[in-house]
N, C-alpha and C. Protein backbone atom coordinates (compact mmCIF):
# COMPACT_ATOMS: atom_id res chain seq x y z
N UNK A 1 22.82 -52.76 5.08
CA UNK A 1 22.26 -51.51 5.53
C UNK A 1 23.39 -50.70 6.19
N UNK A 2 23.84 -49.28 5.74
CA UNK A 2 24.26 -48.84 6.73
C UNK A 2 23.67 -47.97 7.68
N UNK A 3 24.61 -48.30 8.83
CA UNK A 3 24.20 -47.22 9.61
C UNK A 3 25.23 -46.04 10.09
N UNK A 4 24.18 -44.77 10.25
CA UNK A 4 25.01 -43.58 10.16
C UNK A 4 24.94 -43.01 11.86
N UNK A 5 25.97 -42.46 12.19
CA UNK A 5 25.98 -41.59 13.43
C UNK A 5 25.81 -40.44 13.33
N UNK A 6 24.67 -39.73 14.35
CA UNK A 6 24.03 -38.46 14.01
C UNK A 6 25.22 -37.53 14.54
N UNK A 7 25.19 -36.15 14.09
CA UNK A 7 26.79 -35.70 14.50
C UNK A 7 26.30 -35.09 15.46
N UNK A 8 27.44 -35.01 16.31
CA UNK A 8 27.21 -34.29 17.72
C UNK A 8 27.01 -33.08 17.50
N UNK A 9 26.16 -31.60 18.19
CA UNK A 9 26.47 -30.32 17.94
C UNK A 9 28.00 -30.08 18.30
N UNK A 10 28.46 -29.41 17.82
CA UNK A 10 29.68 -28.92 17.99
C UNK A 10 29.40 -27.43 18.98
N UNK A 11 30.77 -27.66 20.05
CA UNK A 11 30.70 -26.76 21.24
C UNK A 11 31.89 -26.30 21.05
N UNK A 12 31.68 -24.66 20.95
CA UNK A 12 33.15 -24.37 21.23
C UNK A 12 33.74 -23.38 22.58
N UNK A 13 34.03 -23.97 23.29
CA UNK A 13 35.39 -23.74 24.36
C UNK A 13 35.47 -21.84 24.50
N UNK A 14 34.76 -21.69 25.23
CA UNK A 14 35.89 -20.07 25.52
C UNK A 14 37.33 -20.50 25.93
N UNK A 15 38.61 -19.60 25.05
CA UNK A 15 39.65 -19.82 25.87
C UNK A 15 39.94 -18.82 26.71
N UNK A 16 40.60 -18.63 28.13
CA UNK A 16 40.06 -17.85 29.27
C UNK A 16 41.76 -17.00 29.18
N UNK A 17 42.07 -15.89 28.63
CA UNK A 17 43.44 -15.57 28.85
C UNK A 17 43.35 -14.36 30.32
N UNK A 18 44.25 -14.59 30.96
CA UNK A 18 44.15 -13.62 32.02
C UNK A 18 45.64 -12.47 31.75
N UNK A 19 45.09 -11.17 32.19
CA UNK A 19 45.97 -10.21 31.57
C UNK A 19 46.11 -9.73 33.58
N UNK A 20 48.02 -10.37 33.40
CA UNK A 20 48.51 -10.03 35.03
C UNK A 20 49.47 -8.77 35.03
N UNK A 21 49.10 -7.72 35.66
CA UNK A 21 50.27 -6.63 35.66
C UNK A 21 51.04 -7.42 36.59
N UNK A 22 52.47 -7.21 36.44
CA UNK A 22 53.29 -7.95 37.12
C UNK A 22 54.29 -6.52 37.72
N UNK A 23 54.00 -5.25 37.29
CA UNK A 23 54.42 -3.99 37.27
C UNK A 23 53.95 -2.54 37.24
N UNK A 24 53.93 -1.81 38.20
CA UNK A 24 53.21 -0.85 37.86
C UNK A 24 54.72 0.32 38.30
N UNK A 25 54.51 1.46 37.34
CA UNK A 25 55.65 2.64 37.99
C UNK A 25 54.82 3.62 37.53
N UNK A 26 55.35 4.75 38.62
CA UNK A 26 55.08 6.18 37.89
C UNK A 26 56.54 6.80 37.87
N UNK A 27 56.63 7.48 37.30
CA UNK A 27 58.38 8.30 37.05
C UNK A 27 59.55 7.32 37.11
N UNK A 28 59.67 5.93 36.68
CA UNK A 28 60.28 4.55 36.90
C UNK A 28 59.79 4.46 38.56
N UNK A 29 59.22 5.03 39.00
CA UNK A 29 59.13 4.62 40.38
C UNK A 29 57.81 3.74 41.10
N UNK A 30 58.58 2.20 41.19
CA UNK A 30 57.42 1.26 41.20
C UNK A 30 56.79 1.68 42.77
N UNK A 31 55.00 1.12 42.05
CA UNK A 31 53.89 1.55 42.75
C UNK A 31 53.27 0.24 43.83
N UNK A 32 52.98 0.35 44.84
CA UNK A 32 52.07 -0.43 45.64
C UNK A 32 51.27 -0.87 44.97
N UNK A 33 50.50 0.01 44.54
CA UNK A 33 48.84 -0.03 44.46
C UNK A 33 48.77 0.06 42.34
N UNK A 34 49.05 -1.66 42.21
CA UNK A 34 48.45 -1.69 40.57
C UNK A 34 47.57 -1.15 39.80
N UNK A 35 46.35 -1.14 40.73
CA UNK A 35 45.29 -0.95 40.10
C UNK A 35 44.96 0.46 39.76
N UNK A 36 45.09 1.47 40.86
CA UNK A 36 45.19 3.46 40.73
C UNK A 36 46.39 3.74 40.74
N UNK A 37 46.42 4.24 39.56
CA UNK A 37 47.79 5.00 40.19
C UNK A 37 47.27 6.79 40.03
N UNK A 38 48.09 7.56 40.57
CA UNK A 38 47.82 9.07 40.86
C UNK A 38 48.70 9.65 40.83
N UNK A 39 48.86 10.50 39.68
CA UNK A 39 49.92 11.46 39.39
C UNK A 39 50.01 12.86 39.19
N UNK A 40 50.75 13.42 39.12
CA UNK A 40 50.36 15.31 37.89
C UNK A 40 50.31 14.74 36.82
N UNK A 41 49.86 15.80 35.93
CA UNK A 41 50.39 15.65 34.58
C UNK A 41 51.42 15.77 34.56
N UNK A 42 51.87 15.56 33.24
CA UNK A 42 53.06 15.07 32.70
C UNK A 42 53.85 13.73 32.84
N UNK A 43 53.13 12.99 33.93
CA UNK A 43 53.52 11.69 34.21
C UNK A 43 53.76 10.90 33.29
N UNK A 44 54.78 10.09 34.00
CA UNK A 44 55.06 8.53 32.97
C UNK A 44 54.54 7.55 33.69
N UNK A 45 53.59 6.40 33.31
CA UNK A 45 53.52 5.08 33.88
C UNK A 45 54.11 4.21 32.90
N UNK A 46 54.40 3.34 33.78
CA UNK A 46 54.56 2.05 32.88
C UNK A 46 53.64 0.80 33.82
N UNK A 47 53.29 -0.08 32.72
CA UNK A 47 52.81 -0.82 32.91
C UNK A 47 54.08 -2.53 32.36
N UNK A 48 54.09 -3.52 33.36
CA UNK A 48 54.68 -4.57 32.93
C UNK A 48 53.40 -5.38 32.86
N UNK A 49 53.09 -6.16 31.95
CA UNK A 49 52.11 -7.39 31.34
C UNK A 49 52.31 -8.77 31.44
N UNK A 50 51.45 -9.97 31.83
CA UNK A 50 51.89 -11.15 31.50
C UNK A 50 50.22 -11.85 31.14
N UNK A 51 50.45 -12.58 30.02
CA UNK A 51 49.15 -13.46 29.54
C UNK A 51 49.39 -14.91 30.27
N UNK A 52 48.60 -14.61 30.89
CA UNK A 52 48.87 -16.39 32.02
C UNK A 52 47.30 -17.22 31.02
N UNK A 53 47.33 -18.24 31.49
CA UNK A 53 46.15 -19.31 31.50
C UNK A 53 45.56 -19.52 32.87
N UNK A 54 44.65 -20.26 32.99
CA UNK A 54 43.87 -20.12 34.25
C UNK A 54 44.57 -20.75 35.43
N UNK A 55 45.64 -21.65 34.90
CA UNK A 55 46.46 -22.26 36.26
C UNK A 55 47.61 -21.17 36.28
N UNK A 56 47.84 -19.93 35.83
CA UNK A 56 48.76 -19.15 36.41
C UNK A 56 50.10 -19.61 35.31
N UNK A 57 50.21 -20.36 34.26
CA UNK A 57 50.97 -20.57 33.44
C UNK A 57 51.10 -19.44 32.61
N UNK A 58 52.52 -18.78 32.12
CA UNK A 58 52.75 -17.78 31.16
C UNK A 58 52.53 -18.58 29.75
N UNK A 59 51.55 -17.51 29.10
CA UNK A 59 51.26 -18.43 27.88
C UNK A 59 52.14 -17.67 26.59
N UNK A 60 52.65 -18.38 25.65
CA UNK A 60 53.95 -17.44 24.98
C UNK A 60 53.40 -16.94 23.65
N UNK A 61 52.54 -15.87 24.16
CA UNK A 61 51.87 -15.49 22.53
C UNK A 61 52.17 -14.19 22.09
N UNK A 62 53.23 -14.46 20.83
CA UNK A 62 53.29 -13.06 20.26
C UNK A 62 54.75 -13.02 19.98
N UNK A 63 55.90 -12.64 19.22
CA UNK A 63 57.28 -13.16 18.82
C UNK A 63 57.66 -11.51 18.54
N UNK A 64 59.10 -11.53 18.27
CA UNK A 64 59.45 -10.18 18.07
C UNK A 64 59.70 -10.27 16.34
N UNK A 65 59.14 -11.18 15.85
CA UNK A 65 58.70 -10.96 14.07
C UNK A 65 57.78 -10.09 14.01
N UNK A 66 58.57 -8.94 12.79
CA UNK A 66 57.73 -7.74 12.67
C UNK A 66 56.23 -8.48 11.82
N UNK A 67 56.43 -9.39 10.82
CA UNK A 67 55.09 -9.96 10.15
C UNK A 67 54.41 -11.14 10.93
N UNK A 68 53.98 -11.00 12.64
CA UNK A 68 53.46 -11.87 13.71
C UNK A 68 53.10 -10.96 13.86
N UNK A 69 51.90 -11.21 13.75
CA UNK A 69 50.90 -10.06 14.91
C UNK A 69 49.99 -10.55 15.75
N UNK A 70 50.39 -12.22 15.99
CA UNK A 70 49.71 -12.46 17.02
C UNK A 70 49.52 -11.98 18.66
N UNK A 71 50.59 -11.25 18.84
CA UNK A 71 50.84 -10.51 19.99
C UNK A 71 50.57 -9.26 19.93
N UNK A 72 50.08 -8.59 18.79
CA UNK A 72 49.59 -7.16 19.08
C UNK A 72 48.42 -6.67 19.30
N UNK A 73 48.04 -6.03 19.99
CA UNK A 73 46.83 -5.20 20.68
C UNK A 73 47.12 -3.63 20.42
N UNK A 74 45.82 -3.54 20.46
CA UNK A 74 45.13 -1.59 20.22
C UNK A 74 44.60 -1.64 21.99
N UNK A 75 45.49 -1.24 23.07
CA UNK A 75 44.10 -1.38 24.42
C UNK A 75 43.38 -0.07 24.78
N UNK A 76 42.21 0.34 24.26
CA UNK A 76 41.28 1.48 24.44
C UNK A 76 41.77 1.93 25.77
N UNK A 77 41.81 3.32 26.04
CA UNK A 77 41.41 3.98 26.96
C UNK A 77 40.15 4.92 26.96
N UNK A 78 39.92 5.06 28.50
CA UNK A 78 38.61 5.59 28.09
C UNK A 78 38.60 6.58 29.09
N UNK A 79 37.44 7.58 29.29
CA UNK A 79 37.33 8.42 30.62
C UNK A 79 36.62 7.54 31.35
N UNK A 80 36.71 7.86 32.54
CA UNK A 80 35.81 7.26 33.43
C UNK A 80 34.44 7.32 33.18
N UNK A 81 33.55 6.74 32.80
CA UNK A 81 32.17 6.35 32.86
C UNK A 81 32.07 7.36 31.70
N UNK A 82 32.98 7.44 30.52
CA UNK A 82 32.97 7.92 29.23
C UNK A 82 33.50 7.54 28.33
N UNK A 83 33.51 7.82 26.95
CA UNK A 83 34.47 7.47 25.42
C UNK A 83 35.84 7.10 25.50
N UNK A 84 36.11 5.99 24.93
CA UNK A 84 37.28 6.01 24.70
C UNK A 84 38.06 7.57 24.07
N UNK A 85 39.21 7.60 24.35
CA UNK A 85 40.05 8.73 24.29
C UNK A 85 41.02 8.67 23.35
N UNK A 86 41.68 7.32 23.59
CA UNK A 86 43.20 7.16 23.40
C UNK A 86 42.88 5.60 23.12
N UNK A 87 43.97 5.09 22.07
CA UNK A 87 44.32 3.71 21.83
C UNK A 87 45.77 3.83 22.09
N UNK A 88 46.09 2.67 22.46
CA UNK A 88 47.79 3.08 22.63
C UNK A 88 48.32 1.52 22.38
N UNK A 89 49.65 1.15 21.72
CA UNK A 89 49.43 0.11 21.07
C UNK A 89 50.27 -0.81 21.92
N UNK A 90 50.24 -2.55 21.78
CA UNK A 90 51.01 -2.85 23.01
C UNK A 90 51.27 -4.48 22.29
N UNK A 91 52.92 -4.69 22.20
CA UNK A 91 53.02 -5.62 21.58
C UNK A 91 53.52 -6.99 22.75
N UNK A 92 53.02 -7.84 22.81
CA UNK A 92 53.86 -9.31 23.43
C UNK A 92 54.57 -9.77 22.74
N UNK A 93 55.73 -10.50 23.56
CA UNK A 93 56.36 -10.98 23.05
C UNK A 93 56.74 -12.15 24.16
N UNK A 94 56.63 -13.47 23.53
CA UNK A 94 56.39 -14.97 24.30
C UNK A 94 55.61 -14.15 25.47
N UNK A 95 54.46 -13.44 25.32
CA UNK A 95 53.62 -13.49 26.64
C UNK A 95 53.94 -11.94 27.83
N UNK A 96 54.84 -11.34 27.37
CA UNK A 96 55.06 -10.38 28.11
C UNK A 96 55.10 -8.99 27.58
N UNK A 97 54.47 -8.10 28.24
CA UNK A 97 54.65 -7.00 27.31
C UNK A 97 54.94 -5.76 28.33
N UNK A 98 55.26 -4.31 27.51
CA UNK A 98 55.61 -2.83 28.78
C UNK A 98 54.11 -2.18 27.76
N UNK A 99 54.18 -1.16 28.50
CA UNK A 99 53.41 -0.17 28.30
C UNK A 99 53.83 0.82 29.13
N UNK A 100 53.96 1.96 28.22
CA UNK A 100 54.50 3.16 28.90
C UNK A 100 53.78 4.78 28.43
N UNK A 101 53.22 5.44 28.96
CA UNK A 101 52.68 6.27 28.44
C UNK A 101 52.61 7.98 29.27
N UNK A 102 52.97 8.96 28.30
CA UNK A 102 53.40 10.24 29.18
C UNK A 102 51.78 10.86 29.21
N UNK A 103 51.10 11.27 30.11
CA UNK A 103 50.13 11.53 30.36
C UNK A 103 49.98 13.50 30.25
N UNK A 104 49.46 13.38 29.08
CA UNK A 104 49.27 15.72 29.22
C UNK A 104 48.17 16.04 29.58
N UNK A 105 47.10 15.38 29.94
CA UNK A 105 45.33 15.65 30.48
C UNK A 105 45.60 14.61 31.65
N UNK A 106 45.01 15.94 32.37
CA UNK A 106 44.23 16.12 33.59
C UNK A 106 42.99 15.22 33.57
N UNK A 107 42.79 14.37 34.50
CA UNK A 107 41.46 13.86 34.63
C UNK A 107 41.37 12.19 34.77
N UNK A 108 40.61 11.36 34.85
CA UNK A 108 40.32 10.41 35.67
C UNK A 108 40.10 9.29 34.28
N UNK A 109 40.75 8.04 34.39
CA UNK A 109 41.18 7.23 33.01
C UNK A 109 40.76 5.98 33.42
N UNK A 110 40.53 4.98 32.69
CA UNK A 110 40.50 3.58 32.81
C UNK A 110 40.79 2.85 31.70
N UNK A 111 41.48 1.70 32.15
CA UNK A 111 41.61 0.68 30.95
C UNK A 111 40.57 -0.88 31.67
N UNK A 112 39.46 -1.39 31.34
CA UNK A 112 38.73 -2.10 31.27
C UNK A 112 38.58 -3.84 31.03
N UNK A 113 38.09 -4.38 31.50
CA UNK A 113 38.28 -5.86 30.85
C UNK A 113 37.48 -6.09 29.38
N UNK A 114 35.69 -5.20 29.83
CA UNK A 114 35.06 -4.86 28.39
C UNK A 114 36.21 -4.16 27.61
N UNK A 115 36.91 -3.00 27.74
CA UNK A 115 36.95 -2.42 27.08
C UNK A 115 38.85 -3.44 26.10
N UNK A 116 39.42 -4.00 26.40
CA UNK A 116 40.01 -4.66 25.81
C UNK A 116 39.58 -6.10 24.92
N UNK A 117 38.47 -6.63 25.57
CA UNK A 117 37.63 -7.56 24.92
C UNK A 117 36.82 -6.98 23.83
N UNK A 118 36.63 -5.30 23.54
CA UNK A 118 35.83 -5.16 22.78
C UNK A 118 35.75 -5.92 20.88
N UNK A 119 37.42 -6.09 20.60
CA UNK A 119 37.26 -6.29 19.31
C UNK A 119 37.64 -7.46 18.89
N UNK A 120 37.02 -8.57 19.94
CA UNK A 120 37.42 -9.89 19.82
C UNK A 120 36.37 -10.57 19.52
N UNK A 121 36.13 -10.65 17.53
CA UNK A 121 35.69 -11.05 16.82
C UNK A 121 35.10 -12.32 17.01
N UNK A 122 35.32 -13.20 17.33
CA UNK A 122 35.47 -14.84 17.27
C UNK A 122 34.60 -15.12 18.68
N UNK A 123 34.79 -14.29 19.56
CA UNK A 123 34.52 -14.85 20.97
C UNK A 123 34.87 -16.11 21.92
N UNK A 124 36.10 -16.70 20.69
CA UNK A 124 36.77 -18.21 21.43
C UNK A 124 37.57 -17.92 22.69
N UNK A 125 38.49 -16.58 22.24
CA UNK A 125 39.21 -15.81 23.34
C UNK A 125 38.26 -14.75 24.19
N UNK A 126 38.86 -14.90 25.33
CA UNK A 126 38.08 -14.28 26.50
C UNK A 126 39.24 -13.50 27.72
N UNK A 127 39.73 -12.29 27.02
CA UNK A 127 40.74 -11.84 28.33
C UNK A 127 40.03 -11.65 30.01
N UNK A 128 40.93 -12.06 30.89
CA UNK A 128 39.82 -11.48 32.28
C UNK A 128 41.23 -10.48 32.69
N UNK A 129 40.55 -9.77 33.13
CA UNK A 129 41.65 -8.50 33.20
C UNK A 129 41.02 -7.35 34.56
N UNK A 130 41.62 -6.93 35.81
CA UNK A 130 40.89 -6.50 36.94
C UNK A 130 40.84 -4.63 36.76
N UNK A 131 41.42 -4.39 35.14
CA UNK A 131 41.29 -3.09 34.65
C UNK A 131 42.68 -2.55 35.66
N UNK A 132 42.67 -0.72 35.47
CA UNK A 132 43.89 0.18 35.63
C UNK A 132 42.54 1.09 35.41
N UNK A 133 43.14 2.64 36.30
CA UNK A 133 42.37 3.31 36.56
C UNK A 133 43.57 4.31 36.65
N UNK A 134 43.71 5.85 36.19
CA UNK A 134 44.69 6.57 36.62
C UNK A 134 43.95 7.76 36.72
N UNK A 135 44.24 8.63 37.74
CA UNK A 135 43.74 9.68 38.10
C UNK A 135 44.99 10.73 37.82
N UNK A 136 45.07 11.64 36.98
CA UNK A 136 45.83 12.68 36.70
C UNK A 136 45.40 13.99 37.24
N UNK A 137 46.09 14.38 37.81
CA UNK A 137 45.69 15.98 38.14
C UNK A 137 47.04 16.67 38.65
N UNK A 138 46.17 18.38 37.90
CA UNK A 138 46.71 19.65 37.62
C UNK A 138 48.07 19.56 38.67
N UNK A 139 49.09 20.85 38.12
CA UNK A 139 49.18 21.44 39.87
C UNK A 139 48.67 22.33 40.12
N UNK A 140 48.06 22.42 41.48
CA UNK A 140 47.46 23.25 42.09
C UNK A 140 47.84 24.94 41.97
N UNK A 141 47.37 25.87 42.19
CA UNK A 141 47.61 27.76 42.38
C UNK A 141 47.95 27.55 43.21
């Protein structure tokens, strides 16, 4: 007689990537405060990136091979408590990436943890990310 083992359900694992600014500037001029930054228009930020794991380990995903695209991202911007606006594109490489972007509108921005998780098909990956928020405005009369 044989006997058979019933198969286990199969569980699959969120993997938990955490997205660390390790950098924030406006005009190359690094910022206190990561999370707002506040400028005129015409501003430059940059953003410096790191994909850690949950113990704070840099995880090395993404190569400077143009046919790897494991490291590339589209990260939505959006208005505040509105539509995305802007995609702006952002490549890693072993885990680190810039983002730099000249700002010509006036007005109040966010980049999101939803809103970077939005097109992650699979749901195995799970970025946690504490978002960016930029407030642009005019100059004044």
């Amino acid at each position: 007689m044989i006997q058979t083992i019933p198969e286990q359900p199969k569980t699959t694992a969120v993997i938990t990537i955490h997205v660390v600014v390790t950098s924030a500037k406006i005009n190359t001029v690094e910022q206190s405060n990561d999370y707002r930054l506040k400028f005129r228009m015409g501003g430059i930020t940059e953003h410096l990136f790191e994909l850690r794991d949950s113990e704070g380990n840099l995880l090395p995903i993404g190569t400077s091979d143009p046919d790897d695209d494991s490291g590339h991202f589209a990260v939505p911007i959006a208005v505040l408590n509105g539509a995305v606006i802007d995609s702006l594109e952002l490549d890693f490489v072993a885990g680190k990436a810039t983002l730099k972007k000249t700002w010509d509108t006036a007005g109040e921005f966010v980049i999101t943890e939803d809103l970077i998780n939005t097109y992650i098909e699979n749901k195995v990956k799970k970025f946690v990310f504490n978002g960016l928020a930029f407030s642009v405005h005019q100059i004044g009369e």
